[in-house]
Protein backbone atom coordinates (compact mmCIF):
# COMPACT_ATOMS: atom_id res chain seq x y z
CA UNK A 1 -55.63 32.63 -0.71
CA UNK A 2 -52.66 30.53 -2.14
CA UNK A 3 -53.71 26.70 -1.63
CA UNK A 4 -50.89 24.18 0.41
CA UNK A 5 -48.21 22.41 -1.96
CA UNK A 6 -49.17 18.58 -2.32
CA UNK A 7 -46.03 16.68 -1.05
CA UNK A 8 -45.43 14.20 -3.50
CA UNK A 9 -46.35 10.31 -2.85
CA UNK A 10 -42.98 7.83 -1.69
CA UNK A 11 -42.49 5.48 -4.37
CA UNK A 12 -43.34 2.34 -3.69
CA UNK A 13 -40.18 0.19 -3.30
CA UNK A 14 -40.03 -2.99 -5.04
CA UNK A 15 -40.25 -6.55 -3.29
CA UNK A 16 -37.89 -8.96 -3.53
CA UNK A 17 -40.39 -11.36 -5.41
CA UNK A 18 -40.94 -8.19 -7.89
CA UNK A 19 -38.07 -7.55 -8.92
CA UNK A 20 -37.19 -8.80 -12.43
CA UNK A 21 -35.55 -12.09 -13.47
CA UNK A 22 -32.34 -10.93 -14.63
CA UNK A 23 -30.85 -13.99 -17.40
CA UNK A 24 -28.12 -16.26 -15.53
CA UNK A 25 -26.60 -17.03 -18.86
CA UNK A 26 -25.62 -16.32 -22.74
CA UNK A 27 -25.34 -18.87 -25.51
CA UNK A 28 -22.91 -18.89 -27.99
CA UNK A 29 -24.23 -18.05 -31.00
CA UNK A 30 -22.62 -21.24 -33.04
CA UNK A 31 -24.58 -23.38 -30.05
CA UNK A 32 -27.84 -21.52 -30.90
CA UNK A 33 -27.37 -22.31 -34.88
CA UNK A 34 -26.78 -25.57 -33.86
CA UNK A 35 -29.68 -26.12 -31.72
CA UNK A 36 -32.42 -24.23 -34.67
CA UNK A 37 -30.46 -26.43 -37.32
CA UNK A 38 -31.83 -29.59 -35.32
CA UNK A 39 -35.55 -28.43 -35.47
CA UNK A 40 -38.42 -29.95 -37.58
CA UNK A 41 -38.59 -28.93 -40.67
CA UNK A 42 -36.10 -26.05 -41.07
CA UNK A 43 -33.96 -26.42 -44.36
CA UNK A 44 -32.33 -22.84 -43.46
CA UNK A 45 -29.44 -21.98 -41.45
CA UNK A 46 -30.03 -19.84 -38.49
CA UNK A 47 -29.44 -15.97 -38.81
CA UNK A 48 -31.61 -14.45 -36.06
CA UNK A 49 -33.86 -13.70 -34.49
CA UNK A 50 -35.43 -16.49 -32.96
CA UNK A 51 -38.53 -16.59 -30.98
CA UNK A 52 -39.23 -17.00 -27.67
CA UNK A 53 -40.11 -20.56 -27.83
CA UNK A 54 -37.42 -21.37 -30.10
CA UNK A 55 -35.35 -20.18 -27.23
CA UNK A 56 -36.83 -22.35 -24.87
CA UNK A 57 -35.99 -25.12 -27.03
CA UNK A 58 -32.74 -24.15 -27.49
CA UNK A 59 -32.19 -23.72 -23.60
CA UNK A 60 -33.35 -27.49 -23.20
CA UNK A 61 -31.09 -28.82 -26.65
CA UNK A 62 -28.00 -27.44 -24.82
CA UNK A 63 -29.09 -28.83 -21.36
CA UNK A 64 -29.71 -32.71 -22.85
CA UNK A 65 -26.48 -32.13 -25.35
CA UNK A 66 -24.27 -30.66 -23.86
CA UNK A 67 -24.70 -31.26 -19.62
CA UNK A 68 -21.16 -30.09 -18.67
CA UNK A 69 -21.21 -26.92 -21.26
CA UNK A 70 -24.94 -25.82 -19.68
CA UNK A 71 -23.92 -26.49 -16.20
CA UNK A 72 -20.82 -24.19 -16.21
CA UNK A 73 -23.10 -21.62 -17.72
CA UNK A 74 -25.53 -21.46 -15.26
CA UNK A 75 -24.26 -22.80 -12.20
CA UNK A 76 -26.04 -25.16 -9.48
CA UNK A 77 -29.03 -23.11 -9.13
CA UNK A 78 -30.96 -23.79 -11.96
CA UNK A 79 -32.43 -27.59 -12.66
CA UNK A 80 -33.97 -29.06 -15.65
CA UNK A 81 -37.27 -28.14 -14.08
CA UNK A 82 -36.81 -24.58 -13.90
CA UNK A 83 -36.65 -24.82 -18.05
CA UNK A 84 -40.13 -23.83 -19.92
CA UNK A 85 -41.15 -27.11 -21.01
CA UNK A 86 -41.49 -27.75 -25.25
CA UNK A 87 -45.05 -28.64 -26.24
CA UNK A 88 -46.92 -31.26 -24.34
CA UNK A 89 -48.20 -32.83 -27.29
CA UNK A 90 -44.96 -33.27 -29.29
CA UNK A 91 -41.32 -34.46 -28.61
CA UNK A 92 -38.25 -33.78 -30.96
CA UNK A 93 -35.73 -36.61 -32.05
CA UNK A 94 -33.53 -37.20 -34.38
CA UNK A 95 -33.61 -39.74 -37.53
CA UNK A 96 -31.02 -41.61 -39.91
CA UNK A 97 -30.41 -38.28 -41.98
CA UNK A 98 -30.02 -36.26 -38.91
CA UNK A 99 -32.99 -34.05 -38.68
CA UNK A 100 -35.11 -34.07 -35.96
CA UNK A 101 -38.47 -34.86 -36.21
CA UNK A 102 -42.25 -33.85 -34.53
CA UNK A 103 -44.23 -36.72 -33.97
CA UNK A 104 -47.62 -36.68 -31.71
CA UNK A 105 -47.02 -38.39 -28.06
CA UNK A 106 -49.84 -37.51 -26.01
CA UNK A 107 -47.02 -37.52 -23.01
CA UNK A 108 -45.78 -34.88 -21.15
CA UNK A 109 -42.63 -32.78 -22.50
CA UNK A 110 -39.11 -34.15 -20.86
CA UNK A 111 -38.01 -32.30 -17.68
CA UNK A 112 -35.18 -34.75 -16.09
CA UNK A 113 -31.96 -34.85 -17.39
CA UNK A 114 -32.62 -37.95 -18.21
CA UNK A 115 -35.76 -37.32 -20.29
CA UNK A 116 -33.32 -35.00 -22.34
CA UNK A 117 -30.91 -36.79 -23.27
CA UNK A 118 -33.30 -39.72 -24.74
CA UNK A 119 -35.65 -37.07 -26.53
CA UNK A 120 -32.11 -35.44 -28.25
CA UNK A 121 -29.32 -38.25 -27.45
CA UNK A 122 -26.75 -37.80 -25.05
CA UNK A 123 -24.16 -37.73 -27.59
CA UNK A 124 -23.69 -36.58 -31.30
CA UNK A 125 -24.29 -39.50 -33.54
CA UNK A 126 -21.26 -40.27 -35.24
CA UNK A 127 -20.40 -41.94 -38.63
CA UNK A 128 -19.88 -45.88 -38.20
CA UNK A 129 -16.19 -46.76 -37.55
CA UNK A 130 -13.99 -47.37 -40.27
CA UNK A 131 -10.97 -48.64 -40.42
CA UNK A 132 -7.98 -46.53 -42.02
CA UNK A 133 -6.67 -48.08 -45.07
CA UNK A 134 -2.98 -49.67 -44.94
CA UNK A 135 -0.65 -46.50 -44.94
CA UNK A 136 2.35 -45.24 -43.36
CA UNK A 137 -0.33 -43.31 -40.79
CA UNK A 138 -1.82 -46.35 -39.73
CA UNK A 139 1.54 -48.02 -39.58
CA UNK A 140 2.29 -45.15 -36.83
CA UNK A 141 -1.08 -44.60 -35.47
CA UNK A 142 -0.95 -49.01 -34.68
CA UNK A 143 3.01 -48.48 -33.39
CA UNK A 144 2.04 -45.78 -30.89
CA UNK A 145 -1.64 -47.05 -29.72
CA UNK A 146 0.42 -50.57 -28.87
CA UNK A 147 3.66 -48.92 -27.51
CA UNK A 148 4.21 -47.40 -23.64
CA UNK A 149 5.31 -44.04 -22.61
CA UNK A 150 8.70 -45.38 -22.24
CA UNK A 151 9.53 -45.98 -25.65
CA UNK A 152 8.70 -42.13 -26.50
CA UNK A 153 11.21 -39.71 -26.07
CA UNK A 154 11.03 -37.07 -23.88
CA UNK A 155 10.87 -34.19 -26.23
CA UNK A 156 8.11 -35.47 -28.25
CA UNK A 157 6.35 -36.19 -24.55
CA UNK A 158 6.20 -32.97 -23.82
CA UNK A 159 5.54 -31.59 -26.97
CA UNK A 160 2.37 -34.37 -26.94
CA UNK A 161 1.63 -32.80 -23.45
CA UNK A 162 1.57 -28.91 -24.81
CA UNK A 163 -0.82 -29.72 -27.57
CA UNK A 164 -3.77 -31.82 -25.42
CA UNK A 165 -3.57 -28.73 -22.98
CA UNK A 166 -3.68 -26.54 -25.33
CA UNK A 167 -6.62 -27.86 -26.84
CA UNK A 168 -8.24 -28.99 -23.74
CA UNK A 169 -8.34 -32.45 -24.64
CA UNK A 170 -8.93 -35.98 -22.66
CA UNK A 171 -5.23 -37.56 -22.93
CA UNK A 172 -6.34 -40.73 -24.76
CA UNK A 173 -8.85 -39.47 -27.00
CA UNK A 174 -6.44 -38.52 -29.71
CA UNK A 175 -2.78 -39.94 -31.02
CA UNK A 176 -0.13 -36.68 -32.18
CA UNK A 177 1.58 -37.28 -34.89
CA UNK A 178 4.73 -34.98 -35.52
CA UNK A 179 5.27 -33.75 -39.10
CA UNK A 180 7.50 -31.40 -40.65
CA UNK A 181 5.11 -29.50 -42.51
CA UNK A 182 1.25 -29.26 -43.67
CA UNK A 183 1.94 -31.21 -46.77
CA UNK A 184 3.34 -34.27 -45.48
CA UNK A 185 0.43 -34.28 -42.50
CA UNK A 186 -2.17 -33.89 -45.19
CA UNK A 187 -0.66 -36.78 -47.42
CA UNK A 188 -0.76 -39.22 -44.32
CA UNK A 189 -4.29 -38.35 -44.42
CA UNK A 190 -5.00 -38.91 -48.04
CA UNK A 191 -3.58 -41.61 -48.08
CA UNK A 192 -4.93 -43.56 -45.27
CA UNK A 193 -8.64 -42.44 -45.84
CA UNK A 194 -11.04 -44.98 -47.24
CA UNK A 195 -11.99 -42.93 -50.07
CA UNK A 196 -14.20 -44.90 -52.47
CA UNK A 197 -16.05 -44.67 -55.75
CA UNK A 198 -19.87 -43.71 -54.07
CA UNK A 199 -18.12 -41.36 -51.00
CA UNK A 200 -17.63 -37.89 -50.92
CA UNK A 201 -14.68 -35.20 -49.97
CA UNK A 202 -16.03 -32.04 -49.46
CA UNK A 203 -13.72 -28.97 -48.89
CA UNK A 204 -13.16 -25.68 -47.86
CA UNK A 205 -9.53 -25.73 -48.24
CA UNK A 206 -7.50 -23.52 -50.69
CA UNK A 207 -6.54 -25.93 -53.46
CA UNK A 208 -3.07 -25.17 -53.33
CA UNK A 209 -2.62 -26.47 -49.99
CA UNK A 210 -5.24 -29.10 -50.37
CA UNK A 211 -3.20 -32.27 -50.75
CA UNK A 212 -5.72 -33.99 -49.84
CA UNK A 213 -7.91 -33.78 -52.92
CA UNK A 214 -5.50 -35.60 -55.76
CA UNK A 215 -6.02 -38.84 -53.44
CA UNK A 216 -10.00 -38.62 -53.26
CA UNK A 217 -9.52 -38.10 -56.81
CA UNK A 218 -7.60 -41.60 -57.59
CA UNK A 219 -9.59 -43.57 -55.09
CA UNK A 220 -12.48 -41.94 -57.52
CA UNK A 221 -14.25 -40.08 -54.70
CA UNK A 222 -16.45 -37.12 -55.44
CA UNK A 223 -15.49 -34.18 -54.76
CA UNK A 224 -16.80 -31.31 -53.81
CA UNK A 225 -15.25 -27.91 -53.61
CA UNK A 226 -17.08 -25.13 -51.50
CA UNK A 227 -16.51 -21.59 -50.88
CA UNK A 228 -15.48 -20.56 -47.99
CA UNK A 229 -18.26 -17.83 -47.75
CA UNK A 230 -20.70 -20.96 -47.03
CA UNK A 231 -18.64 -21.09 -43.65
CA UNK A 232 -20.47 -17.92 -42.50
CA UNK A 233 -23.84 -18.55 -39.74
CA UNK A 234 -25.47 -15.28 -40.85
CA UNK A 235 -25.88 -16.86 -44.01
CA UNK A 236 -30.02 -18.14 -43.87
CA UNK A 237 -30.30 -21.39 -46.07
CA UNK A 238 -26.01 -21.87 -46.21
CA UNK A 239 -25.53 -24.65 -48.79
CA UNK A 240 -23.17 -26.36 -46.45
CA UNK A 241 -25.76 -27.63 -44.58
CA UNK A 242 -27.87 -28.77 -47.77
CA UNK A 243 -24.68 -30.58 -48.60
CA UNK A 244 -24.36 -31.95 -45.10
CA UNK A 245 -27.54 -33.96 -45.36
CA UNK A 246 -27.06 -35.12 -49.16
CA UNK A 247 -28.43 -38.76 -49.45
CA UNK A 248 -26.43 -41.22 -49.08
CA UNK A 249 -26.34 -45.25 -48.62
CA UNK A 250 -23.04 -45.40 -46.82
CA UNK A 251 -21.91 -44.15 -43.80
CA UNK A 252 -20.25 -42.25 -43.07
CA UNK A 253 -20.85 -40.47 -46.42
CA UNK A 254 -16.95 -39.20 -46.80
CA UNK A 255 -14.25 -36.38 -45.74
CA UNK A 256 -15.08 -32.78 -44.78
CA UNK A 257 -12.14 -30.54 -44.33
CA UNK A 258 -12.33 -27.14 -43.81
CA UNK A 259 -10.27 -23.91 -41.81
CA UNK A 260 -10.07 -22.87 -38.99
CA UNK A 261 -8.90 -19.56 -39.36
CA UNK A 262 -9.04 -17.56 -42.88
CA UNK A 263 -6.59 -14.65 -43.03
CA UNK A 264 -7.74 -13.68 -39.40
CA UNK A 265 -11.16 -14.59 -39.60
CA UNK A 266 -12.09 -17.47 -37.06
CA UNK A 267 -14.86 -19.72 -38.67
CA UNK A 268 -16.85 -21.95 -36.07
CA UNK A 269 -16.66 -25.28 -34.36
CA UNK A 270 -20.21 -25.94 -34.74
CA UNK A 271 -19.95 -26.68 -38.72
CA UNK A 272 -17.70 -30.24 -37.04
CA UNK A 273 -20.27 -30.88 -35.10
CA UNK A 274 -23.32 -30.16 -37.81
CA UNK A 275 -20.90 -32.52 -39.84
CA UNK A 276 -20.91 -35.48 -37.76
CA UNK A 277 -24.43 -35.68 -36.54
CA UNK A 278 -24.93 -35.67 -40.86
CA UNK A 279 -22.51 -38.97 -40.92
CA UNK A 280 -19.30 -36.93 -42.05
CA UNK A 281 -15.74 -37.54 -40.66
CA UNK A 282 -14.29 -33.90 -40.17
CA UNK A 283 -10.72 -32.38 -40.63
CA UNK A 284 -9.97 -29.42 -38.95
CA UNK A 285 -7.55 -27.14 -40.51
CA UNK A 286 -6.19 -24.91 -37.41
CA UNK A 287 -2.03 -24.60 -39.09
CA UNK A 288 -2.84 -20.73 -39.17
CA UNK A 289 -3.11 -20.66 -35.07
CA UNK A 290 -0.33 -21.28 -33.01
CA UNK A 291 -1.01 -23.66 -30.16
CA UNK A 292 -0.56 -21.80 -27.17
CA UNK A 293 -0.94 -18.10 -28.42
CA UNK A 294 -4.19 -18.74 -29.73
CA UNK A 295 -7.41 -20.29 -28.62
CA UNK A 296 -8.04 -23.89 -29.73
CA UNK A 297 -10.86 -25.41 -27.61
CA UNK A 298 -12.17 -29.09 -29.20
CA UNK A 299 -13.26 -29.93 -25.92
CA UNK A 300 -17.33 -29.78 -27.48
CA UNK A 301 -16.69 -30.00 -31.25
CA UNK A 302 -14.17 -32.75 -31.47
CA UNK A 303 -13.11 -33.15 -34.95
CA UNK A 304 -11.89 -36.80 -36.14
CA UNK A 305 -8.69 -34.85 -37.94
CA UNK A 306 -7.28 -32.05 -36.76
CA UNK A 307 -4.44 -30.05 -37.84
CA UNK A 308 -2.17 -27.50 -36.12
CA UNK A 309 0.88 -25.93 -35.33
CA UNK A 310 2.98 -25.84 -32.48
CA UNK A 311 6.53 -23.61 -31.86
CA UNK A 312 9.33 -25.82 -31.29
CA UNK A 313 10.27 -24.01 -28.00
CA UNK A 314 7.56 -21.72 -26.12
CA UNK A 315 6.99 -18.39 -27.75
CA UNK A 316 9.58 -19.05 -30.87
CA UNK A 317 9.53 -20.06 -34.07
CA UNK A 318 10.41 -22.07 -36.39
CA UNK A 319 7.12 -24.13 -35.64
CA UNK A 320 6.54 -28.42 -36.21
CA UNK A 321 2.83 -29.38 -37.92
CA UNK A 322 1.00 -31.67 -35.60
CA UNK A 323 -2.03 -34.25 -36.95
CA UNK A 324 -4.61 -35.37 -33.91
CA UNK A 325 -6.28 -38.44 -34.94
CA UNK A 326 -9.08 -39.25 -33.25
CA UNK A 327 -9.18 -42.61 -31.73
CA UNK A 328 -12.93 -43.31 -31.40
CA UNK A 329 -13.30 -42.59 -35.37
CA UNK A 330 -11.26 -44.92 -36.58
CA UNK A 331 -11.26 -48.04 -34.12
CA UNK A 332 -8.09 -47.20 -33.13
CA UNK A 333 -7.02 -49.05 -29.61
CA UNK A 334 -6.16 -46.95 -26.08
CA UNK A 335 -3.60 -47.89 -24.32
CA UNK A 336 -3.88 -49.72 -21.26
């Protein structure tokens, strides 16, 4: 006698509580190598992979840093205390050089935004103001911070209008400057930086463009070439960043410049931002993108120079260099 077929059991379906966690958001990869580069103890660059706890620190570095970035990425619903919490015996923060340090607290791990941004600052920490030396820069930064809209002609209003959109930036956080081509904008820069015999100019630049260097060089500056291969975050233990924290008994320890964009290849924003929490003013060389055509963010990494181009009517060329100047770096005034 044949025996009765077993119907086969219903699956089970799945709760609602069951189901799995899908992640709510992605972190740039510069943001990540940005975050490990912060942690105790770790004298290489980032390359991946990072562990699981690493990543909860990095979740909570980009919370306490960056509040706006973190809150576009994941929205309203998640809070600080959804966040795994770091260690409850240890906190991180950063000293003079930089780094960030593990001490013993016997206190519970942050979990307000609050507690964030004291255990990793609310802000990078940036080089001490200096002022620019007398130049024909400052001479035209001083004439446009103490001059009114009115006295600017309409062209160059609009032009100064194109390039803060296109870089996303605050309206008063940088002067334009208008230059003919890279060399002059790179001479108002040499010459106007307080170079000085025990500061530093490192750079990435190709020294045929580099007009920057022959005035670090007078001023007797050191300076310090660099390949641009050290611009790459696969890289583990990148000598940039060695160079970033070099020793120094003045801040801010001197001039980094480096590209943007190298024959096609886009190099990231964090290296202005690694800069400047090292005590390093940063030039950003962006004359190979064309404001408006290509991508130019500084709304995060916000460089104290930055250089770029801009067509002299929309979607033509011949194209005009512009030099941003960053206000804050320099003690320069806003306008009322």
């Amino acid at each position: 006698m044949g025996s009765n077929p077993v119907p086969p059991r219903p699956r089970r379906q799945r709760s609602k509580e069951e189901e799995p966690k899908a992640r709510t958001f992605v972190i740039p990869p510069h943001i990540i190598a940005e975050a490990m580069s912060s942690l105790h103890g770790l004298d290489l660059r980032w390359s991946g992979p990072i562990t699981s706890t690493e990543m909860r620190y990095v979740e909570q570095y980009v919370q306490a840093r960056y509040p706006e970035y973190y809150e576009g990425l994941i929205g309203n619903k998640a809070s600080a205390s959804d966040l795994p919490s770091l260690k409850e015996d240890q906190e991180y923060s950063e000293d003079g050089s930089g780094r960030s340090t593990c001490t013993p607290t016997g206190r519970r791990s942050p979990k307000t935004n609050q507690d964030l941004a004291a255990c990793f600052g609310s802000a990078l920490p940036e080089p001490k103001k200096m002022p620019l030396e007398p130049s024909r820069l400052l001479d035209i930064l001083t004439k446009k911070s103490t001059s009114h809209d009115s006295s600017i002609s309409i062209p160059e209003m609009h032009a100064r209008n194109r390039v803060v959109k296109a870089c996303e930036l605050q309206e008063n956080d940088y002067i334009v400057v208008f230059t003919t081509n890279l060399k002059e904008a790179m001479m108002l820069v040499g010459g106007s930086y307080p170079f000085f015999r025990y500061n530093y100019y490192m750079t990435v630049l190709e020294e045929q463009v580099d007009c920057i260097r022959e005035f670090a060089i007078y001023k007797e500056a050191k300076v310090l070439p660099a390949p641009v291969s050290w611009l790459d975050l696969r890289i583990a233990g990148s000598q940039l960043s060695q160079y970033f924290r070099k020793k120094s008994k003045h801040s801010p320890k001197g001039l980094f410049a480096y590209p943007a964009d190298v024959r096609g290849t886009r190099n990231s924003l964090h290296w202005v931002s690694e800069a400047q929490r090292n005590c390093w003013h940063v030039l950003l060389d962006a004359t190979e993108l064309i404001l408006g055509e290509d991508q130019l963010n500084l709304t995060l990494h916000k460089p104290d120079y930055a250089l770029c181009t801009l067509p002299k009517s929309v979607g033509q060329k011949p194209t005009i260099t512009c030099l941003l100047v960053r206000r804050s770096s320099f003690g320069i005034l806003t306008p009322r």
